[in-house]
Protein backbone atom coordinates (compact mmCIF):
# COMPACT_ATOMS: atom_id res chain seq x y z
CA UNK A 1 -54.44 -91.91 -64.19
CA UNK A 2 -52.30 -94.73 -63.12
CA UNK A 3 -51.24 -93.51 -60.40
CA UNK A 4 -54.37 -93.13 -58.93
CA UNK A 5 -55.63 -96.87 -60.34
CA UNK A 6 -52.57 -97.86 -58.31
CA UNK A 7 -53.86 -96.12 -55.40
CA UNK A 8 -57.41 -97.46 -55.43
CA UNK A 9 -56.16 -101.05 -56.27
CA UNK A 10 -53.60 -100.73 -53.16
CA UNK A 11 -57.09 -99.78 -50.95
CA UNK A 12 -59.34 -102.43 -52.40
CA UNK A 13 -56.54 -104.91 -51.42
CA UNK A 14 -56.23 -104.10 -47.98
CA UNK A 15 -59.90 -103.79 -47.21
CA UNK A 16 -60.12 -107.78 -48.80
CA UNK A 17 -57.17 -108.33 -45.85
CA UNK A 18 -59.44 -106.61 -43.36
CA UNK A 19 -62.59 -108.82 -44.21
CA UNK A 20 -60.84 -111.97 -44.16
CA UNK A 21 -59.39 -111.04 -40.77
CA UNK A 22 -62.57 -110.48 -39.54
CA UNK A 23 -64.27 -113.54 -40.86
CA UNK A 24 -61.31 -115.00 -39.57
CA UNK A 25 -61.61 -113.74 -35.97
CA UNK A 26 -66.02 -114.87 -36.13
CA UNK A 27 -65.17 -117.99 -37.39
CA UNK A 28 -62.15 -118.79 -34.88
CA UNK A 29 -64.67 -117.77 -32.43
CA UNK A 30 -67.43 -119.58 -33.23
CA UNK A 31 -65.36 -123.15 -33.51
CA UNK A 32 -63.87 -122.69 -30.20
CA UNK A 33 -67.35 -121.71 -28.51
CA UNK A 34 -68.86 -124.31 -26.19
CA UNK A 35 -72.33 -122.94 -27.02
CA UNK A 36 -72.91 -124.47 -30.32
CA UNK A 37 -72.15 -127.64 -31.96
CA UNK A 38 -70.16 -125.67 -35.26
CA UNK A 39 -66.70 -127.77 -35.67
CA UNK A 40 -65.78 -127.53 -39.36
CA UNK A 41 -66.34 -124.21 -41.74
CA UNK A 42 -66.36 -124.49 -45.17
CA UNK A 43 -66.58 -121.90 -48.03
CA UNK A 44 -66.68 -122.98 -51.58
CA UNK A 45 -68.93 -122.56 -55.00
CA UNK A 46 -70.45 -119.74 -53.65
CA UNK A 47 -71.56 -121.21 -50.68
CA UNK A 48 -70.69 -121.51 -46.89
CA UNK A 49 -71.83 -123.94 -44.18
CA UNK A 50 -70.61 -124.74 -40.48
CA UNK A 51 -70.14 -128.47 -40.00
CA UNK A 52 -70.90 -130.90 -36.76
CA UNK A 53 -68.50 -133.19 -35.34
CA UNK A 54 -70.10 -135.74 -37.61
CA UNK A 55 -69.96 -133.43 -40.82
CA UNK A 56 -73.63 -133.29 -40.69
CA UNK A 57 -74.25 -130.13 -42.24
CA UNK A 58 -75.54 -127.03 -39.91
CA UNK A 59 -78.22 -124.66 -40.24
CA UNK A 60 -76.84 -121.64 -41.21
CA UNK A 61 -79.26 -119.21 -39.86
CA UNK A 62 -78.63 -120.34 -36.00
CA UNK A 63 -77.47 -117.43 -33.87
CA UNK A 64 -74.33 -118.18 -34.02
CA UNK A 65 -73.45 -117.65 -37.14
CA UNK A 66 -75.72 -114.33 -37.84
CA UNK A 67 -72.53 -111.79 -37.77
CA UNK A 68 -70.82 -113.72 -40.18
CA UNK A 69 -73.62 -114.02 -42.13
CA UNK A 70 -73.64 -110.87 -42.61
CA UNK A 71 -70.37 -109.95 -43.04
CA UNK A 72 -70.08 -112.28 -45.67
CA UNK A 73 -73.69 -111.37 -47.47
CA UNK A 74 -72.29 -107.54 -47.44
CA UNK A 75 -68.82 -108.33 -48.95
CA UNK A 76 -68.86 -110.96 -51.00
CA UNK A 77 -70.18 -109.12 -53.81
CA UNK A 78 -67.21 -106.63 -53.75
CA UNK A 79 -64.61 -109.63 -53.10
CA UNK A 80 -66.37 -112.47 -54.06
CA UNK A 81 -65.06 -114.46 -50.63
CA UNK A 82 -67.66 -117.10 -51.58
CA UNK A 83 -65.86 -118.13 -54.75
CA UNK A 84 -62.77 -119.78 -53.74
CA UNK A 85 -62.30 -122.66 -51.34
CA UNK A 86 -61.52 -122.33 -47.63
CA UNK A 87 -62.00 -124.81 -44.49
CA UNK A 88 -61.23 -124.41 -41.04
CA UNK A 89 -61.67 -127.18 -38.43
CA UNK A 90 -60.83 -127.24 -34.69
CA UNK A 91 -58.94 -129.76 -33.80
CA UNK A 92 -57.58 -130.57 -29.98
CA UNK A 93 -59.04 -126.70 -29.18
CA UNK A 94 -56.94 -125.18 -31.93
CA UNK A 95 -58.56 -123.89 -34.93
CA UNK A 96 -56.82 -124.90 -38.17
CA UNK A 97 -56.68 -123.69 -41.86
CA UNK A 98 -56.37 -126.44 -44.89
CA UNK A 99 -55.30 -123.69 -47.17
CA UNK A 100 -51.96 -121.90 -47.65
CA UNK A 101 -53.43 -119.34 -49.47
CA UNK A 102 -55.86 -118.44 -47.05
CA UNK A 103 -53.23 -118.30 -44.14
CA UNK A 104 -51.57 -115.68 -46.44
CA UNK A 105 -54.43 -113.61 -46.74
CA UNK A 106 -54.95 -113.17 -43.44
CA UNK A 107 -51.76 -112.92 -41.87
C-alpha cells in the first residue's frame, strides 16, 4: 500500500508544480501587459488581488484577470494556493518574486 501512497503523493506533487507554473506564466503575463493597469500580485489569507502602480487595490473580476481566476478558483481547493503568501511585482519590465519558496516551486 505504500508503494502506491508513494506513487499518488509523487503525482499530486507535480500537478501543484504544474499549477503554479501556470499561474506563474498568467500572472507574468498580465504584469507585463500594456492593456491593464495590474503592477503588483499578491496572494495571501486566502485571498488574491492585482495591485496599481499606487497599490490601490484592483478589481478582480476585470478581464484580465478571468483565466487566473479560474485557475485559481478550480485548484485551490486541492492545493490550497490561496493559503500561503506570494507577491510578484514588475519592476523596470521584469517581473519579480519576493519569495524564495515560491521561486522553488516553480522552477
Amino acid at each position: 500500500m505504500s508503494i502506491a501512497t508513494n506513487k499518488v503523493d509523487t503525482l499530486l506533487s507535480r500537478a501543484e508544480k504544474i499549477v503554479w507554473m501556470k499561474i506563474n506564466a498568467k500572472v507574468t503575463d498580465i504584469l507585463k501587459s500594456n492593456n491593464n493597469p495590474a503592477k503588483a500580485f499578491v496572494c495571501a489569507m486566502g485571498g488574491w488581488s492585482f495591485y496599481g502602480s499606487e497599490g490601490d487595490n484592483l478589481d478582480p473580476n476585470e478581464n484580465y484577470a478571468e483565466e487566473l481566476a479560474s485557475l485559481i478558483e478550480k485548484y485551490d481547493g486541492a492545493f490550497k494556493l490561496t493559503g500561503a503568501g506570494f507577491h510578484w511585482k514588475l519592476i523596470d519590465r521584469k517581473v519579480i518574486h519576493d519569495c524564495d519558496w515560491l521561486i522553488g516551486k516553480i522552477t
